[in-house]
Protein backbone atom coordinates (compact mmCIF):
# COMPACT_ATOMS: atom_id res chain seq x y z
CA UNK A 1 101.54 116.18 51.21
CA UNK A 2 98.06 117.09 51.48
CA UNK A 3 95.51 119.47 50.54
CA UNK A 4 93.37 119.38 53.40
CA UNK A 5 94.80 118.18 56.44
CA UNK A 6 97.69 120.57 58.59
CA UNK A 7 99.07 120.20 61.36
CA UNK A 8 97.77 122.50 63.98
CA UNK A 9 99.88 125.19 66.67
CA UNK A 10 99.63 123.75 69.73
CA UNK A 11 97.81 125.53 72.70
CA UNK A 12 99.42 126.61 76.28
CA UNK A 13 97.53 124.50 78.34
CA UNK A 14 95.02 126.01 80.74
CA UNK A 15 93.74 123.98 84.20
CA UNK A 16 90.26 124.09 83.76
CA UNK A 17 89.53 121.57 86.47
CA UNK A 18 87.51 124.30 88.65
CA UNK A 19 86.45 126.44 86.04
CA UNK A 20 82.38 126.11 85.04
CA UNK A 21 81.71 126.65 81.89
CA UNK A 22 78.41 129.31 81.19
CA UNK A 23 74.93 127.27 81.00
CA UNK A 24 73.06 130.43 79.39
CA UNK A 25 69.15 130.80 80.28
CA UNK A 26 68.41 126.66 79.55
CA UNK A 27 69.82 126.69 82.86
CA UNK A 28 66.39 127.99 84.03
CA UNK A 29 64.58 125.28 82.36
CA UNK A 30 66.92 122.39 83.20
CA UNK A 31 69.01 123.23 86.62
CA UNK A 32 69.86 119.81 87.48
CA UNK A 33 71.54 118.64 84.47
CA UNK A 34 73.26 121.99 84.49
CA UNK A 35 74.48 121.49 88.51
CA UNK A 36 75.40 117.75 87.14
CA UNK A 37 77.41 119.47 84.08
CA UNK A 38 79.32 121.97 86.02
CA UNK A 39 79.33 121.71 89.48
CA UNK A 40 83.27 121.15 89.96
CA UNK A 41 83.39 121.30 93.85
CA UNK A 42 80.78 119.68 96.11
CA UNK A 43 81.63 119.64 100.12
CA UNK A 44 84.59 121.84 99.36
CA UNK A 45 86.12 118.75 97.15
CA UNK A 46 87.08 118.67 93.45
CA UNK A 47 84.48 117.31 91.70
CA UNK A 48 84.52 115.37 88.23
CA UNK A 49 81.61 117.03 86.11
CA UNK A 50 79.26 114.88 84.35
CA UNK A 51 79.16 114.89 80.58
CA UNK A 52 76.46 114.10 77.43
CA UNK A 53 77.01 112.89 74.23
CA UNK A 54 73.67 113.82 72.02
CA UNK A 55 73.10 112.21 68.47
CA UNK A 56 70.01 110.83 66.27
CA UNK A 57 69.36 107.88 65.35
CA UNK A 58 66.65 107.50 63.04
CA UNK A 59 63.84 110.21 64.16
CA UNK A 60 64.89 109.57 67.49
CA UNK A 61 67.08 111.93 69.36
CA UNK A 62 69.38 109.50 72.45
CA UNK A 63 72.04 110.61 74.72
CA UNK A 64 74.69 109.17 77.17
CA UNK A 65 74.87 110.61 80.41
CA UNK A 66 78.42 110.25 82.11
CA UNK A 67 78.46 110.30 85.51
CA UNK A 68 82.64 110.66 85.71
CA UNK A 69 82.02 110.57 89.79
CA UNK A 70 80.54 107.32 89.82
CA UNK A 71 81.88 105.77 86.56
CA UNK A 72 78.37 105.16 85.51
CA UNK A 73 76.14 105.86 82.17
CA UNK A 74 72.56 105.95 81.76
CA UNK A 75 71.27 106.34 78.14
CA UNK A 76 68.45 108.34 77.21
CA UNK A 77 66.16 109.50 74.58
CA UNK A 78 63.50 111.44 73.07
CA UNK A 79 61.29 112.22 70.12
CA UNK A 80 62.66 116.09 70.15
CA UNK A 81 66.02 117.49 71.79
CA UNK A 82 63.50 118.97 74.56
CA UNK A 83 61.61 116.06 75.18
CA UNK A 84 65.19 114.34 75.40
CA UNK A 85 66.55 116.96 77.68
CA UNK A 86 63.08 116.99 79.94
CA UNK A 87 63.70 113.39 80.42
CA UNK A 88 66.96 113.53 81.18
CA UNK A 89 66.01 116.58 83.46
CA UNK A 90 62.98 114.29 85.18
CA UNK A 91 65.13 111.41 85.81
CA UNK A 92 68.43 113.38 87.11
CA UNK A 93 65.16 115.11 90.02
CA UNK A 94 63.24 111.65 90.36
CA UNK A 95 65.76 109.15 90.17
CA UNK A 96 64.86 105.92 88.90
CA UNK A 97 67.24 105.78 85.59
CA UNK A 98 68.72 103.10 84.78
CA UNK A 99 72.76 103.55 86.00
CA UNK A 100 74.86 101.14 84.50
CA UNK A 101 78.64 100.72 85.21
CA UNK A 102 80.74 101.74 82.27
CA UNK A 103 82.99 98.78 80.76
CA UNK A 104 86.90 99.43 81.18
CA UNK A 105 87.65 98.27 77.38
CA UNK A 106 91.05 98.22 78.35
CA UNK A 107 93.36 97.77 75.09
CA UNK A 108 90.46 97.09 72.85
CA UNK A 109 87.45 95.65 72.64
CA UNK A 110 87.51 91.59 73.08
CA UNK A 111 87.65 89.65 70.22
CA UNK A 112 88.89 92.85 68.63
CA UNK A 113 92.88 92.78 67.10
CA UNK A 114 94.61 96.39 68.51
């Protein structure tokens, strides 16, 4: 028994695989990471939307950029979330980031017991 934790109703499932979520006016500030975010169709194909994961560490504000198309992550950070996000913005326009392939960890981590 516990106090806290409950087990939750599940949801009907919706297919959200060509629905775009709302960017809101930073859209105006940053329109390529918003096309990159939720641009689900390109050439009149499916498209797998990129994603960001945006944390501190320190006084330092990073963030992964997944490129689900390409399987590829480029990390990148700032000393301000808007500083971070012009960056981000800068590099998505210019190019020049540093892709990298992202690892297939398969059932664990090496060296790691699962």
């Amino acid at each position: 028994m516990s106090d806290y934790v409950r087990r939750r109703a599940a949801q009907a499932k919706v297919d959200t695989a060509l629905q775009t979520a709302p960017t809101g006016e930073w859209s105006d500030w940053y329109p390529a990471l918003a096309e990159w975010l939720t641009l689900s169709v390109l050439d009149g194909k499916p498209r797998n939307t990129a994603t960001i994961l945006v944390f501190t560490e320190g006084p330092v504000w990073k963030c992964r950029f997944l490129d689900r198309e390409a399987n590829e992550q480029v990390f990148v950070s700032g000393r301000t979330l808007q500083e971070l996000l012009q960056a981000l913005e800068n590099g998505l326009v210019q190019g020049g980031m540093d892709w990298r392939p992202v690892k297939d960890w398969g059932q664990g981590r090496p060296g790691k017991k699962v």
